[in-house]
Structure formats: C-alpha cells, structure tokens
Protein backbone atom coordinates (compact mmCIF):
# COMPACT_ATOMS: atom_id res chain seq x y z
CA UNK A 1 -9.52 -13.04 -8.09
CA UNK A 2 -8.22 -11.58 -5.04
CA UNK A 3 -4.75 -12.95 -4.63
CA UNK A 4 -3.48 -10.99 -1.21
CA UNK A 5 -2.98 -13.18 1.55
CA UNK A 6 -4.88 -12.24 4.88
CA UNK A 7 -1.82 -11.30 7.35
CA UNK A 8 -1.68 -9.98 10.79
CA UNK A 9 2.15 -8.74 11.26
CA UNK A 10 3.13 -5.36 12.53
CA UNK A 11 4.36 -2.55 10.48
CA UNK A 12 7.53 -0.18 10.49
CA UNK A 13 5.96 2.83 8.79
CA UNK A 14 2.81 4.51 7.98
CA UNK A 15 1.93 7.11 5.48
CA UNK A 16 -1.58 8.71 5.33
CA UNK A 17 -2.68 9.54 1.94
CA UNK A 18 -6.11 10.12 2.78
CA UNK A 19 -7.68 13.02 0.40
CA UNK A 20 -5.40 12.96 -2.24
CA UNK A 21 -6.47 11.58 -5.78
CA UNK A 22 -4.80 9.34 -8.00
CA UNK A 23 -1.41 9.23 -8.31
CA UNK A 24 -0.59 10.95 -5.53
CA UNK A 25 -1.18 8.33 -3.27
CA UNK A 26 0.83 5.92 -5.01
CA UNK A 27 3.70 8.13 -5.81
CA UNK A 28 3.87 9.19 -1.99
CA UNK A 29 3.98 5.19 -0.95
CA UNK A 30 6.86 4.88 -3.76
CA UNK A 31 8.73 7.77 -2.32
CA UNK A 32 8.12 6.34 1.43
CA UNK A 33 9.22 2.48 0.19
CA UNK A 34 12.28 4.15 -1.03
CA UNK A 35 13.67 4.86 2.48
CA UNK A 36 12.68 1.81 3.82
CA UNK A 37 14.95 -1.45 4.29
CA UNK A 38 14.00 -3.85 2.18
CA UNK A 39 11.82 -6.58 4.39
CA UNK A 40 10.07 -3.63 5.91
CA UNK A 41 6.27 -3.17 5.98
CA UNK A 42 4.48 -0.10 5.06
CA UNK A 43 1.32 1.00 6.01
CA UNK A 44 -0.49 3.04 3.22
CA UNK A 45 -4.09 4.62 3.95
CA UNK A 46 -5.87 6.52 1.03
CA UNK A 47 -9.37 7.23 0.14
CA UNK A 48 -9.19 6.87 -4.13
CA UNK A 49 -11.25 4.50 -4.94
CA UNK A 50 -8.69 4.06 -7.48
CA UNK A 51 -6.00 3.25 -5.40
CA UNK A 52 -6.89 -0.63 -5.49
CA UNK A 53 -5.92 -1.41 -8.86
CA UNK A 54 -2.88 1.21 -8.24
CA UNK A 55 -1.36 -0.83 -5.56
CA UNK A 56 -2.35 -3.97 -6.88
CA UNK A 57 -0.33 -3.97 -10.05
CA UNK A 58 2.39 -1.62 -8.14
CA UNK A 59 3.29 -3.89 -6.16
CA UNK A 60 3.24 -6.99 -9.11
CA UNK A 61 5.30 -4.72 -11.16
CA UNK A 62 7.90 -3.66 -8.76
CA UNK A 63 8.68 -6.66 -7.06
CA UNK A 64 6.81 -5.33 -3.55
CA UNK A 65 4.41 -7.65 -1.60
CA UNK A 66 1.24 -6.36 -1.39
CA UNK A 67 0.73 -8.46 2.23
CA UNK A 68 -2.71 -7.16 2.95
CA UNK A 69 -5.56 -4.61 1.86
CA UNK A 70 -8.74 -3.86 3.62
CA UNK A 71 -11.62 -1.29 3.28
CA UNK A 72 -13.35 0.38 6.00
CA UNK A 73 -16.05 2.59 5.20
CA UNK A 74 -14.15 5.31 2.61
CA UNK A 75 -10.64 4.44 3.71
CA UNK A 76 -8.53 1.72 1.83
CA UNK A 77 -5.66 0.44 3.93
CA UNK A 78 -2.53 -1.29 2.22
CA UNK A 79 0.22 -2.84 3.82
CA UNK A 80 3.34 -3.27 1.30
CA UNK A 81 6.21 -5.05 2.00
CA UNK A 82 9.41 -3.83 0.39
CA UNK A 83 11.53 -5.98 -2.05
C-alpha cells in the first residue's frame, strides 16, 4: 500500500540523479538533505528502478517525509521533506 500523500507544494532544491545506480542516488539525496533547513523540500530525480523502495524506507527510517513520488516514462521523481 502506497502511503505518500499526493501534494502540489513548491520545492527549495533539486538534485538530478538520473544515470546513476543504486546507492548513489540515495546517498547523493542524503548528502543534499544535509545542507538543507529542516522544513525544506527536495526534489530528487533518478532513473533506478530501485530507487522506490530506497526512498521509501529512507525516508521512514530517518524521520524525512517522503511528500510525493511519481514516474514518468524511465524517470522516478521524489520530493523529500527534511526532518
């Protein structure tokens, strides 16, 4: 079950992570959230398939929202807010 809520609100930062295999896009996002305020939304795009369950239970396990995730075509699209 699919427990990410469907919202529409801007984001602060994007990071493009689009051709790199897992973990690389993960551990890029966790470097990025790092810098970030906490309250602010980051972007992520990647193209692992893998990346789903990655940012899934990243974001369960560190406390981050995952606020939204969409597919389009061979690009997955994640939008984290930070604890």
């Amino acid at each position: 079950m699919n427990d990410v809520t469907v919202w529409q609100g801007e984001h602060q930062h994007e990071l493009d992570a689009c051709g790199l295999n897992c973990p690389l896009p993960l551990l890029k996002a966790k470097m990025a959230l790092n810098g970030l305020a906490s309250g602010e939304v980051l972007k992520v795009l990647a193209t692992d398939a893998g990346s789903q369950r990655d940012f899934r239970a990243f974001a369960r396990l560190a406390g981050h929202q995952l606020l939204r995730e969409e597919i389009e075509g061979e690009v997955f699209s994640y939008w984290l807010r930070k604890a």
